[in-house]
N, C-alpha and C. Protein backbone atom coordinates (compact mmCIF):
# COMPACT_ATOMS: atom_id res chain seq x y z
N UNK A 1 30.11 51.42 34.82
CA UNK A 1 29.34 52.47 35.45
C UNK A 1 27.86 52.23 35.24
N UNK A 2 26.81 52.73 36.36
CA UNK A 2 25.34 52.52 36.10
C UNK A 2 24.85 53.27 36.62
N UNK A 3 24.99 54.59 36.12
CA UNK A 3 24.78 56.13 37.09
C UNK A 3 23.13 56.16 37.04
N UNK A 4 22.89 55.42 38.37
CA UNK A 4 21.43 55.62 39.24
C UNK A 4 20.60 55.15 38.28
N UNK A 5 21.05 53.68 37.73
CA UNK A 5 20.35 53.04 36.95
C UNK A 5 20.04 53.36 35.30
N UNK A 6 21.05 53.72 34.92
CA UNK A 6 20.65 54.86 33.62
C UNK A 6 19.61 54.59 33.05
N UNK A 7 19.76 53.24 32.22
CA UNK A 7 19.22 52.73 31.04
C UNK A 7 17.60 52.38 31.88
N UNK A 8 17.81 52.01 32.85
CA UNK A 8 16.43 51.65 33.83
C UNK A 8 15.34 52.65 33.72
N UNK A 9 16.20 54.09 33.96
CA UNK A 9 15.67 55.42 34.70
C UNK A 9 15.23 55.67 33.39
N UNK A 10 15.74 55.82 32.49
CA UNK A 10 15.56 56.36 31.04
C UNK A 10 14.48 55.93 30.25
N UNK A 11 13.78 54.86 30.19
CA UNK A 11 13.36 54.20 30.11
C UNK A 11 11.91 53.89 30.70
N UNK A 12 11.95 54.37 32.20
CA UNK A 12 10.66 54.24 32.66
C UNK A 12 10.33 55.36 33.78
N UNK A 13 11.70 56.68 33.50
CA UNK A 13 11.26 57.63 34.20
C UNK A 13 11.77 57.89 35.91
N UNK A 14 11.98 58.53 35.95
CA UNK A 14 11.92 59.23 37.82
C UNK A 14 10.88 58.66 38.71
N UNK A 15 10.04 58.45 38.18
CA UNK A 15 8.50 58.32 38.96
C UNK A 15 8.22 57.35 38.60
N UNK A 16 8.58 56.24 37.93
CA UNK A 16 8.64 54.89 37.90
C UNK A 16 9.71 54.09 38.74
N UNK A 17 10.83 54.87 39.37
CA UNK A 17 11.75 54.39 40.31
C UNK A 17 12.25 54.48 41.41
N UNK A 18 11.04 55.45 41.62
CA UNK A 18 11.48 55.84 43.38
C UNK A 18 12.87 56.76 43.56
N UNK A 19 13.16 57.47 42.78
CA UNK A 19 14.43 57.84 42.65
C UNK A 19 14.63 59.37 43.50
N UNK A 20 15.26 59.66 44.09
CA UNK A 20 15.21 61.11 44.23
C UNK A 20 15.92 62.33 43.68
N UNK A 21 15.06 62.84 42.63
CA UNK A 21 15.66 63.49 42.04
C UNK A 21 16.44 64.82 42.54
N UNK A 22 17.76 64.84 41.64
CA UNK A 22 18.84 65.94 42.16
C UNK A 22 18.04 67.36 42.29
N UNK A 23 17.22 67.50 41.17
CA UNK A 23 16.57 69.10 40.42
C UNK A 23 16.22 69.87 41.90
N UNK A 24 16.60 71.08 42.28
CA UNK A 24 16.09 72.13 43.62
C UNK A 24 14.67 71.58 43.44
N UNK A 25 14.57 71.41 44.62
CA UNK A 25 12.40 71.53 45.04
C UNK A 25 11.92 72.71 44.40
N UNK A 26 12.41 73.78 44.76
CA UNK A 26 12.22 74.85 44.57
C UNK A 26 11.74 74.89 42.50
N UNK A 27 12.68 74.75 41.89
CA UNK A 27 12.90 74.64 40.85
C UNK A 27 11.53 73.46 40.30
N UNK A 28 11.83 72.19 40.91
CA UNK A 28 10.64 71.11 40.48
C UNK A 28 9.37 72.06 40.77
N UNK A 29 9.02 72.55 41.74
CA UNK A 29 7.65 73.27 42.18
C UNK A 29 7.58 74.71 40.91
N UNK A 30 8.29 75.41 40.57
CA UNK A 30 8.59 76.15 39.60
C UNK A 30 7.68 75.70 38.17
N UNK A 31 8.79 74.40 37.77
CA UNK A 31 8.09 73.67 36.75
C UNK A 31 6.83 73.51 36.65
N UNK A 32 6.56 72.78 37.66
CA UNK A 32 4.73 72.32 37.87
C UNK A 32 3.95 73.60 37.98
N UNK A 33 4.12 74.97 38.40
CA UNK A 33 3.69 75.72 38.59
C UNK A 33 3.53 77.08 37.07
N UNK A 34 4.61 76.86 36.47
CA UNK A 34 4.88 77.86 35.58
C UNK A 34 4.49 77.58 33.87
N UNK A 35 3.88 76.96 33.74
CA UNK A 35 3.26 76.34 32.12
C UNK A 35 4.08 76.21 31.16
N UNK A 36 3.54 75.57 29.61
CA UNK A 36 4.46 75.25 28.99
C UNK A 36 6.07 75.76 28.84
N UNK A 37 5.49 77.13 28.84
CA UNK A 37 7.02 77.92 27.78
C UNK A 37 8.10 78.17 28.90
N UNK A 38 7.94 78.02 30.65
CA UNK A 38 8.42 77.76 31.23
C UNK A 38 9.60 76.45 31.27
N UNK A 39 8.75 75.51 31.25
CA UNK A 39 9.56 74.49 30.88
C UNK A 39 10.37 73.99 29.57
N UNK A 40 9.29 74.65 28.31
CA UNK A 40 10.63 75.04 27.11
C UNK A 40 11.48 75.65 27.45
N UNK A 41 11.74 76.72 28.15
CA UNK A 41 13.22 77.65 28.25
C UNK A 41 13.67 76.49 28.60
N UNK A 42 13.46 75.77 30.10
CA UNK A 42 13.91 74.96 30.85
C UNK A 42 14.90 73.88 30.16
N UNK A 43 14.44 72.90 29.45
CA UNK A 43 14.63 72.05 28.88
C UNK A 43 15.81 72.41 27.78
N UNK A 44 15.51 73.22 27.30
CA UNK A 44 16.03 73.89 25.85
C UNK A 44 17.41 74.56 26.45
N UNK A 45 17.38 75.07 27.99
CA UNK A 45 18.55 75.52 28.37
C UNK A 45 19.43 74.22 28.69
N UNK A 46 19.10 73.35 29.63
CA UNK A 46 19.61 71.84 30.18
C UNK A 46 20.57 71.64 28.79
N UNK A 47 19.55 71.26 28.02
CA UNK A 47 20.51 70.40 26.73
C UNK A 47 21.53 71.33 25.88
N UNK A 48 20.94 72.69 25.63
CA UNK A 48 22.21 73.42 25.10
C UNK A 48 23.65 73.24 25.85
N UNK A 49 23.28 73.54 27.40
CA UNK A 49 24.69 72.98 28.42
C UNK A 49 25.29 71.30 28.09
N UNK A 50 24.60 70.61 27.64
CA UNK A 50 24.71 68.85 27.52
C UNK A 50 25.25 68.76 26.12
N UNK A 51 24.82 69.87 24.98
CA UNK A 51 24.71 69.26 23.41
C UNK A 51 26.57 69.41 23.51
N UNK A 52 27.53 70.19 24.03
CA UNK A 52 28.58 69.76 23.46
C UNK A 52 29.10 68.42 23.81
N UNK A 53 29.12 67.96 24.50
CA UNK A 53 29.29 66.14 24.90
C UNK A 53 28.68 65.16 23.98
N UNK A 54 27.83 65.08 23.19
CA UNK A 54 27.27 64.83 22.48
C UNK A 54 28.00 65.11 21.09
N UNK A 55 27.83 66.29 20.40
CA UNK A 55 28.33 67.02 19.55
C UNK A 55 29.81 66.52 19.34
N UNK A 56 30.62 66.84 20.34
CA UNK A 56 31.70 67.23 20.65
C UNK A 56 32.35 66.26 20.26
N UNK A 57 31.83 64.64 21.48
CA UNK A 57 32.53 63.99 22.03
C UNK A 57 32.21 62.73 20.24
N UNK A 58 31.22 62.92 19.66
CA UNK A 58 30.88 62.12 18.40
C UNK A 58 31.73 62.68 17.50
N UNK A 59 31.80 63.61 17.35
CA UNK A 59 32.02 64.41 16.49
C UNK A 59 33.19 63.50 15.27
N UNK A 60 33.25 62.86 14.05
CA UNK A 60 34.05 61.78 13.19
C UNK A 60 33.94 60.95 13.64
N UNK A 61 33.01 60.06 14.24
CA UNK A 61 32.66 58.80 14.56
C UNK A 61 31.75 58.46 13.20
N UNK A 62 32.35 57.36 12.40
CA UNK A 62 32.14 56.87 11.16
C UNK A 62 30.02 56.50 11.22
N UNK A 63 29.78 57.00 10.25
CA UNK A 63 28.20 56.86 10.36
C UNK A 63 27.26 57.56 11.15
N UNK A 64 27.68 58.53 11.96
CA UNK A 64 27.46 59.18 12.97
C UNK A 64 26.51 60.94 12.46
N UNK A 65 27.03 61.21 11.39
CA UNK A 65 26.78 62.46 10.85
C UNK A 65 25.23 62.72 11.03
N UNK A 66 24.37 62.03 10.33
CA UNK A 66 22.91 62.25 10.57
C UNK A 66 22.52 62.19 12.01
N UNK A 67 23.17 61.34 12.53
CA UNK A 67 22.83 61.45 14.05
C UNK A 67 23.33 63.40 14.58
N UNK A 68 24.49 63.11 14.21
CA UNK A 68 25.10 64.53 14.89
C UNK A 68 24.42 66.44 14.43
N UNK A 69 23.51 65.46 13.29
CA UNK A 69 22.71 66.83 12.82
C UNK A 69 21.33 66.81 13.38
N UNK A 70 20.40 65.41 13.60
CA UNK A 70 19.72 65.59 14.25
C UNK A 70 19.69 66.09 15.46
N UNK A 71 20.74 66.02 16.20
CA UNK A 71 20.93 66.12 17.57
C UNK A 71 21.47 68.02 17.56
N UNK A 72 21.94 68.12 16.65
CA UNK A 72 22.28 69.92 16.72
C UNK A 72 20.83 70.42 16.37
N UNK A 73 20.03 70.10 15.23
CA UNK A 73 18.92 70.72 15.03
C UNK A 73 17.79 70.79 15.94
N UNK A 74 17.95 69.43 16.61
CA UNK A 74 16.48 69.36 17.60
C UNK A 74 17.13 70.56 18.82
N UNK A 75 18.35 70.37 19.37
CA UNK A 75 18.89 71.68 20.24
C UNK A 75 18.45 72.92 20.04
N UNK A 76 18.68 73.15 18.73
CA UNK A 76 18.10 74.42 17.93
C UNK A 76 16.62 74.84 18.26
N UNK A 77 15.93 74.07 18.22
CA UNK A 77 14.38 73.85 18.04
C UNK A 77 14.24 73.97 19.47
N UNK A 78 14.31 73.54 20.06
CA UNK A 78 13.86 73.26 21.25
C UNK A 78 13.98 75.03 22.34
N UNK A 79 14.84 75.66 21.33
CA UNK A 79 14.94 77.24 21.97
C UNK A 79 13.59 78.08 21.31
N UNK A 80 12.79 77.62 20.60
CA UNK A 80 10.91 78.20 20.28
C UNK A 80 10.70 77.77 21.48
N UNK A 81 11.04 78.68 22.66
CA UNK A 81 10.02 78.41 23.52
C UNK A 81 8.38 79.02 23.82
N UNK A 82 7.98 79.54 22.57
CA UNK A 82 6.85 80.35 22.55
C UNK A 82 6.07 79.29 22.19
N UNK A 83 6.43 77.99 21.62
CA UNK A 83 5.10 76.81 20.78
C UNK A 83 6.19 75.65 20.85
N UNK A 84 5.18 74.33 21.65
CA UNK A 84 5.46 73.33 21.55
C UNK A 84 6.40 72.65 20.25
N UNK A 85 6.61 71.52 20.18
CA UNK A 85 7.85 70.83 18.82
C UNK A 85 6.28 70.56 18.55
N UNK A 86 6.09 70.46 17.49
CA UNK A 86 4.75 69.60 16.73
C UNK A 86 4.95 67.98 16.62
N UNK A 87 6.33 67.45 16.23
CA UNK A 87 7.19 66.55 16.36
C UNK A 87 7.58 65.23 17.21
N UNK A 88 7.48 66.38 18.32
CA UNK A 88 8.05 65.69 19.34
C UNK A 88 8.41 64.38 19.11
N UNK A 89 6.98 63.80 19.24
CA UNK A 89 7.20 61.88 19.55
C UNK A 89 7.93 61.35 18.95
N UNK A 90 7.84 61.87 16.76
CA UNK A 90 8.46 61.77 16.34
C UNK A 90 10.07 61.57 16.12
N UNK A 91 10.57 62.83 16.77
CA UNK A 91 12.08 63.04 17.15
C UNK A 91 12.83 61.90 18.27
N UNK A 92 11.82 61.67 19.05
CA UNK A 92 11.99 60.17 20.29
C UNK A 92 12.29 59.30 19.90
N UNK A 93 11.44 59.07 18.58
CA UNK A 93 11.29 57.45 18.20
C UNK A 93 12.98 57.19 17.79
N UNK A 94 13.39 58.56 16.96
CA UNK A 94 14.41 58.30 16.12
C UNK A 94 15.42 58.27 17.39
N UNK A 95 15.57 59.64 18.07
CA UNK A 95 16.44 59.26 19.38
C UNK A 95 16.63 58.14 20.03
N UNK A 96 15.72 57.43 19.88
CA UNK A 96 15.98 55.87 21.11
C UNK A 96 16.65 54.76 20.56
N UNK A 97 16.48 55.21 18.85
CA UNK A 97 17.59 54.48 17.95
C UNK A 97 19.04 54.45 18.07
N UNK A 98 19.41 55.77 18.74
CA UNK A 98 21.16 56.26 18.78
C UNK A 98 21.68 54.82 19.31
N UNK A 99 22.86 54.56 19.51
CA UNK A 99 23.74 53.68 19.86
C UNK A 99 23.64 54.06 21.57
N UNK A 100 23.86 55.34 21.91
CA UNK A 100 23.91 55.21 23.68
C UNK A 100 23.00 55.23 24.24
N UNK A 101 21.65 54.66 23.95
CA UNK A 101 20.32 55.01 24.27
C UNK A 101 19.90 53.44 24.51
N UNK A 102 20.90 52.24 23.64
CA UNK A 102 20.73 51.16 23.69
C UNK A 102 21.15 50.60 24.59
N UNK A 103 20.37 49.27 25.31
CA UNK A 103 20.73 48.27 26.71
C UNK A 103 21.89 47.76 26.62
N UNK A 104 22.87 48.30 27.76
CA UNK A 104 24.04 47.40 27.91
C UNK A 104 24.14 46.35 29.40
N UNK A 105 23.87 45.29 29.08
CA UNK A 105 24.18 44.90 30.09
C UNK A 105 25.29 45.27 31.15
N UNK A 106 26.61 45.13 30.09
CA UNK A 106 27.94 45.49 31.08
C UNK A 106 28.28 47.17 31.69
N UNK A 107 27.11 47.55 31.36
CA UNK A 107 27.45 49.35 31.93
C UNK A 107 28.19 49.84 31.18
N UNK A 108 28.35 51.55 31.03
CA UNK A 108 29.19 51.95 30.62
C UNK A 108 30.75 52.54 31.14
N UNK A 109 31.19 52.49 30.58
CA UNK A 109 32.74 52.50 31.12
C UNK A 109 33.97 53.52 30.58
N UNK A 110 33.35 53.42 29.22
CA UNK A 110 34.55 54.55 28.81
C UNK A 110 33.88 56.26 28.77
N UNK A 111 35.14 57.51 29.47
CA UNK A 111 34.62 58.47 29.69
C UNK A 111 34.12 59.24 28.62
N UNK A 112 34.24 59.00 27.32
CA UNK A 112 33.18 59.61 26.47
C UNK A 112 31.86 59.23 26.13
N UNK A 113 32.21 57.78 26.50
CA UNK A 113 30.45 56.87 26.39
C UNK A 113 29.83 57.92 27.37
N UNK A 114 30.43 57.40 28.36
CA UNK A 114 29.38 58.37 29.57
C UNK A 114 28.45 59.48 29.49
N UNK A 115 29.74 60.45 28.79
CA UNK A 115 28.79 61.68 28.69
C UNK A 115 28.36 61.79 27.79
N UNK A 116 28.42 60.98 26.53
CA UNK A 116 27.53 61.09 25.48
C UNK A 116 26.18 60.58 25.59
N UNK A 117 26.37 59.74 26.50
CA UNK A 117 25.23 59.13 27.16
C UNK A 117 23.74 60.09 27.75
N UNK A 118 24.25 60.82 28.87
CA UNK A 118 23.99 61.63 29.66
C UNK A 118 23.42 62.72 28.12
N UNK A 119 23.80 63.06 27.57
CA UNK A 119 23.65 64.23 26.80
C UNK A 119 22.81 63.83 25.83
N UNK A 120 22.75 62.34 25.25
CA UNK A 120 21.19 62.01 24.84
C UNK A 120 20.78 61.79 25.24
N UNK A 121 20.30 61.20 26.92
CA UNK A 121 19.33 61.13 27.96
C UNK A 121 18.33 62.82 28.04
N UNK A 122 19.51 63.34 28.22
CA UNK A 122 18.90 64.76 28.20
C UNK A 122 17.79 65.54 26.98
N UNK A 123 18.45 64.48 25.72
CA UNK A 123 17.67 65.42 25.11
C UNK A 123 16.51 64.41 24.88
N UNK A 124 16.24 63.45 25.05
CA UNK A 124 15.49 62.38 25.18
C UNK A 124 14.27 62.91 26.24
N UNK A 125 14.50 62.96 27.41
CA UNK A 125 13.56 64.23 28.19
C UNK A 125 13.32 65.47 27.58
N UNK A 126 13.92 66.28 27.00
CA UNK A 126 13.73 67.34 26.65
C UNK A 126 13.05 67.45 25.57
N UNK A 127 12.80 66.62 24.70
CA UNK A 127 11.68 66.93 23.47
C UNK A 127 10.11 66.69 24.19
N UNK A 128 9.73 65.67 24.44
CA UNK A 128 8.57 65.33 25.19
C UNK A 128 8.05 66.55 26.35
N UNK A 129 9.06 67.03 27.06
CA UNK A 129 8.86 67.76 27.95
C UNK A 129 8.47 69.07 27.05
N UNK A 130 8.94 69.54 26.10
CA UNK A 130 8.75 70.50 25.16
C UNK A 130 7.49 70.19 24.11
N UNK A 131 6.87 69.50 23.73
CA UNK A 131 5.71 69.26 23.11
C UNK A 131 4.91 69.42 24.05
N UNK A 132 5.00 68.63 25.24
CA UNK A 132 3.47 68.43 25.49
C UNK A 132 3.30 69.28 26.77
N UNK A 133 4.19 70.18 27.81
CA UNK A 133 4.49 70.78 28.82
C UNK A 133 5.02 70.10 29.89
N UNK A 134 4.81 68.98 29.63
CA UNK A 134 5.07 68.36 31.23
C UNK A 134 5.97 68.30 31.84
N UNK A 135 5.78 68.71 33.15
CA UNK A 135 6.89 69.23 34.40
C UNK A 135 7.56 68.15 34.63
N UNK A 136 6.98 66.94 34.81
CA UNK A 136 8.05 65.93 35.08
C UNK A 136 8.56 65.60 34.25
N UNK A 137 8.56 65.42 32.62
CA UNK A 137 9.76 65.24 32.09
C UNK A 137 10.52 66.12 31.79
N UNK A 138 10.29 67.52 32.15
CA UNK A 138 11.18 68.35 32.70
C UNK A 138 12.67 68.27 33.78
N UNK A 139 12.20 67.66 34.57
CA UNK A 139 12.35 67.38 36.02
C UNK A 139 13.24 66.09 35.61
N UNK A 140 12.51 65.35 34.81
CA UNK A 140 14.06 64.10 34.40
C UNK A 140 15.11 64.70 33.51
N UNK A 141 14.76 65.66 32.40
CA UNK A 141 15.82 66.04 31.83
C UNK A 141 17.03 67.00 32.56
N UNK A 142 16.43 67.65 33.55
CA UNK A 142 17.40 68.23 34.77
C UNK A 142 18.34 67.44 35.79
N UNK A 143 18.03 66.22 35.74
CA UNK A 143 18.24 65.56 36.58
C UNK A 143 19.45 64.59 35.97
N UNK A 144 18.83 64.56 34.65
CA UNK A 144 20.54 63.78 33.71
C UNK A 144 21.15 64.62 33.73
N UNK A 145 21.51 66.03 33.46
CA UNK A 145 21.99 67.19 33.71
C UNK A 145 22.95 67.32 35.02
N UNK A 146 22.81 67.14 35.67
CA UNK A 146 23.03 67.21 37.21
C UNK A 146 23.39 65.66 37.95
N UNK A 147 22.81 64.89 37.27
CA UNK A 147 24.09 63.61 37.29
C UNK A 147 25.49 63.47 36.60
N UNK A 148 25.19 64.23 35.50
CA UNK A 148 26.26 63.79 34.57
C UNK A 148 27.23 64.65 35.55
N UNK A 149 27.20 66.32 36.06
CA UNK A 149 27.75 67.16 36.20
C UNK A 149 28.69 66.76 37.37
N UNK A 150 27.55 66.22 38.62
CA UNK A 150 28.14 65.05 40.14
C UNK A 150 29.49 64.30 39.34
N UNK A 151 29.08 63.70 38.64
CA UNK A 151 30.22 62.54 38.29
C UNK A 151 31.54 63.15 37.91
N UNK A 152 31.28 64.27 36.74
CA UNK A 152 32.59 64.80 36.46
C UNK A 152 33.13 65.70 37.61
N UNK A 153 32.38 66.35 38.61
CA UNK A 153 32.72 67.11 39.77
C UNK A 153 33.66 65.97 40.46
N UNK A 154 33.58 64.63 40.56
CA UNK A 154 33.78 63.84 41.39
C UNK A 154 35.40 63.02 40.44
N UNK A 155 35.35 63.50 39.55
CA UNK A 155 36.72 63.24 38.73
C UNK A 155 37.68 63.80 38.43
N UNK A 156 37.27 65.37 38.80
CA UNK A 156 37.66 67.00 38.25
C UNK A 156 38.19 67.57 39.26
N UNK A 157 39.18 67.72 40.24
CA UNK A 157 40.10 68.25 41.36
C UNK A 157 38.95 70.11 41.22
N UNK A 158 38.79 70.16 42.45
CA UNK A 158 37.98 71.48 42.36
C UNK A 158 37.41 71.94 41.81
N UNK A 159 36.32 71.32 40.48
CA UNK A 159 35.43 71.50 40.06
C UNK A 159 33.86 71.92 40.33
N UNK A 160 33.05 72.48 40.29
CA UNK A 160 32.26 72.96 40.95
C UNK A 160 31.12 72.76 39.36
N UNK A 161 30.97 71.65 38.72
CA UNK A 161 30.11 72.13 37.59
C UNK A 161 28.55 71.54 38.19
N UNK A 162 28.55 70.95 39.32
CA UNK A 162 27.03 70.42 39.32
C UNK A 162 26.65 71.84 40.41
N UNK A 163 27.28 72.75 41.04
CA UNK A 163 26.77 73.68 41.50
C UNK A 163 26.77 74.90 40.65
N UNK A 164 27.46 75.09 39.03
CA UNK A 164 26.98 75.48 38.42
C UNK A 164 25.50 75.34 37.23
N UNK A 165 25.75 74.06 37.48
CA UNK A 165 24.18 73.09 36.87
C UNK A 165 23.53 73.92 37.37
N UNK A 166 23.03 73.72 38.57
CA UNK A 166 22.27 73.80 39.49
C UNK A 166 21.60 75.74 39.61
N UNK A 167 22.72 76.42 39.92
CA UNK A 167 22.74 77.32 39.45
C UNK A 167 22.02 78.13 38.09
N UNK A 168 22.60 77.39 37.19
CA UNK A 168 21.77 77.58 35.51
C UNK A 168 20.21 77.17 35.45
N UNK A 169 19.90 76.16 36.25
CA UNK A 169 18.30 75.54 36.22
C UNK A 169 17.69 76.39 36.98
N UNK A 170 18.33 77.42 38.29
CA UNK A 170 17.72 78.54 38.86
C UNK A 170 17.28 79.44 37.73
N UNK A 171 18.31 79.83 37.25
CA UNK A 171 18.44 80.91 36.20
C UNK A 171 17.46 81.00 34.98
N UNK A 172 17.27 79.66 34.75
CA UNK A 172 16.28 79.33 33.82
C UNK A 172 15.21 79.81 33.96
N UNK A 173 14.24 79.78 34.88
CA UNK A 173 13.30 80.41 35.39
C UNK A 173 12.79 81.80 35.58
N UNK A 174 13.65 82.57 35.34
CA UNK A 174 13.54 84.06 35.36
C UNK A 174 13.39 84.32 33.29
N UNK A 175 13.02 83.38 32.64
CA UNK A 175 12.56 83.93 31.55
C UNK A 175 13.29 84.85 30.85
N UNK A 176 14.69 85.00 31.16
CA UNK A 176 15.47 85.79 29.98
C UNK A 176 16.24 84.88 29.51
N UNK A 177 15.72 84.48 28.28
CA UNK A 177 16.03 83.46 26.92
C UNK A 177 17.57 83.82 26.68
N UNK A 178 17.90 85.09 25.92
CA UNK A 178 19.22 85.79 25.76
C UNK A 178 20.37 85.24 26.67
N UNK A 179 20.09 85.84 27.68
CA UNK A 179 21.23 85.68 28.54
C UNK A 179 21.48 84.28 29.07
N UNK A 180 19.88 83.48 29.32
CA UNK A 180 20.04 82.01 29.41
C UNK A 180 21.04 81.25 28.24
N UNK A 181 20.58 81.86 27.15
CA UNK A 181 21.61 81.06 25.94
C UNK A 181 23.01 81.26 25.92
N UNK A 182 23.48 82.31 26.62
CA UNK A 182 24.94 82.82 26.50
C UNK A 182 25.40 82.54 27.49
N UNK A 183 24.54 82.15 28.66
CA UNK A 183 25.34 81.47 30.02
C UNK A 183 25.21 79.67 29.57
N UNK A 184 24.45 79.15 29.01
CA UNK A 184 24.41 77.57 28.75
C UNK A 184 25.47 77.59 27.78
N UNK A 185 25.51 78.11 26.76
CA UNK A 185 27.00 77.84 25.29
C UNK A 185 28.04 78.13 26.41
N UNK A 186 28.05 78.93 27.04
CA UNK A 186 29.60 78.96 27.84
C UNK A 186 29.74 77.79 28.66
N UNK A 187 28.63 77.54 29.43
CA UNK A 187 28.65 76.53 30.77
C UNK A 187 29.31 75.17 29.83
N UNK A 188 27.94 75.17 28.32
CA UNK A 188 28.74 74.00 27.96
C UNK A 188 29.69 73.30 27.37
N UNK A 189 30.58 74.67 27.20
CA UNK A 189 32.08 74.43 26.31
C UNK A 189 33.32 74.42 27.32
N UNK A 190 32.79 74.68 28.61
CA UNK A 190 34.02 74.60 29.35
C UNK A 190 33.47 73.23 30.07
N UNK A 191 32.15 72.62 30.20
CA UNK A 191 32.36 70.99 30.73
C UNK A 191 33.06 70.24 30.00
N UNK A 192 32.46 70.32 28.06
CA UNK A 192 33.37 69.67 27.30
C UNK A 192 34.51 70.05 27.50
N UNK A 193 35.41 70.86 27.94
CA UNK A 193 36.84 70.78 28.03
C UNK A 193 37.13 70.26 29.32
N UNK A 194 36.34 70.14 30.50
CA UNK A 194 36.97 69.04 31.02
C UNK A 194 37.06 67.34 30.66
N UNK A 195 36.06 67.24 30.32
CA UNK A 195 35.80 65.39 29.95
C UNK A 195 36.98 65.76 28.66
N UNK A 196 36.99 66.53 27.86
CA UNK A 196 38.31 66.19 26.47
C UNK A 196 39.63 65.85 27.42
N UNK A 197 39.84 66.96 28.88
CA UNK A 197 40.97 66.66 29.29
C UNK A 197 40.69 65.61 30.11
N UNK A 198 39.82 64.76 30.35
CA UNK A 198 39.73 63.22 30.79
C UNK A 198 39.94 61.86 30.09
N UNK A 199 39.64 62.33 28.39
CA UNK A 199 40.23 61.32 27.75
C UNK A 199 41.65 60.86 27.71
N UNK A 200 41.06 59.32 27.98
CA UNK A 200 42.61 58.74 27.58
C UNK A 200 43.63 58.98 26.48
N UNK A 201 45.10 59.67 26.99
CA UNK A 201 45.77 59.81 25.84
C UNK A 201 46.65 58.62 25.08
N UNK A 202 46.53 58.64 23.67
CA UNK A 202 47.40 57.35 23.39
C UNK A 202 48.37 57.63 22.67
């Protein structure tokens, strides 16, 4: 698999690839328009929906633990949407270290790589976009969001989760934090239960 270039896109951005991003216009114009703490909700909502794939899908993978706490805590953090991460860059450097963040030539292939993938892409956009305001890495972290969601829609017999994505990144925007958090923990415990019921059984 090489969902729209991952490791490429990740790496040098939306706007380094000519890419067209999934995120509503509506929503991208939102971003650019609505200042930092706008795009903290934003961001901070995306990855709460993404952190169980991540979380979830690692979860007793030998050596993995510090990873799996950084990755719950920065989630955590990233819901101050009243003040930038002070951090940020910091938290990147260590993120780009993870194992699915690294160049594979041969693509990825197995369905938990995938979305574990996707779910540190996400939060990989989402710290940067949260320090410093910027709409477009906003706009990429929505956009791993909403790829990952296409793919499992496209594996999932009547699934509808990238028009619930899509949906939630509306929602984001209306500035109620609360209810944003209680619609993303739900959104993202029932994607992880589809990809769990996609793993191969042995």
């Amino acid at each position: 698999m090489s969902p729209l270039c991952s490791l490429s896109i990740w790496s040098n951005g939306l706007r380094g690839w000519g890419v067209k991003t999934l995120v509503a216009e509506a929503v991208a114009e939102a971003l650019r328009g609505g200042g930092g703490e706008a795009v903290r909700l934003y961001v901070a909502a995306c990855t709460e929906r993404m952190a169980p794939l991540f979380v979830g899908l690692r979860a007793g993978a030998p050596g993995r633990e510090g990873d799996l706490d950084f990755y719950a805590e920065s989630v955590r953090d990233l819901w101050y949407a009243d003040r930038p991460l002070p951090d940020a860059a910091a938290r990147v450097r260590l993120l780009e270290r993870f194992p699915e963040l690294q160049p594979n030539e041969e693509g990825i292939t197995d369905v938990a790589d995938t979305y574990a993938f996707f779910a540190a892409l996400c939060l990989r956009y989402a710290l940067p976009a949260h320090g410093s305001g910027d709409a477009d890495e906003a706009v990429s972290c929505g956009h791993a969001a909403l790829t990952a969601m296409g793919m499992l829609d496209q594996n999932v017999p009547g699934a509808r989760f990238l028009a619930e994505e899509q949906r939630l990144q509306s929602l984001s925007l209306s500035g109620d934090a609360s209810g944003l958090w209680d619609a993303s923990v739900t959104s993202g415990r029932e994607r992880f239960r589809a990809v769990v019921d996609r793993l191969p059984r042995y």
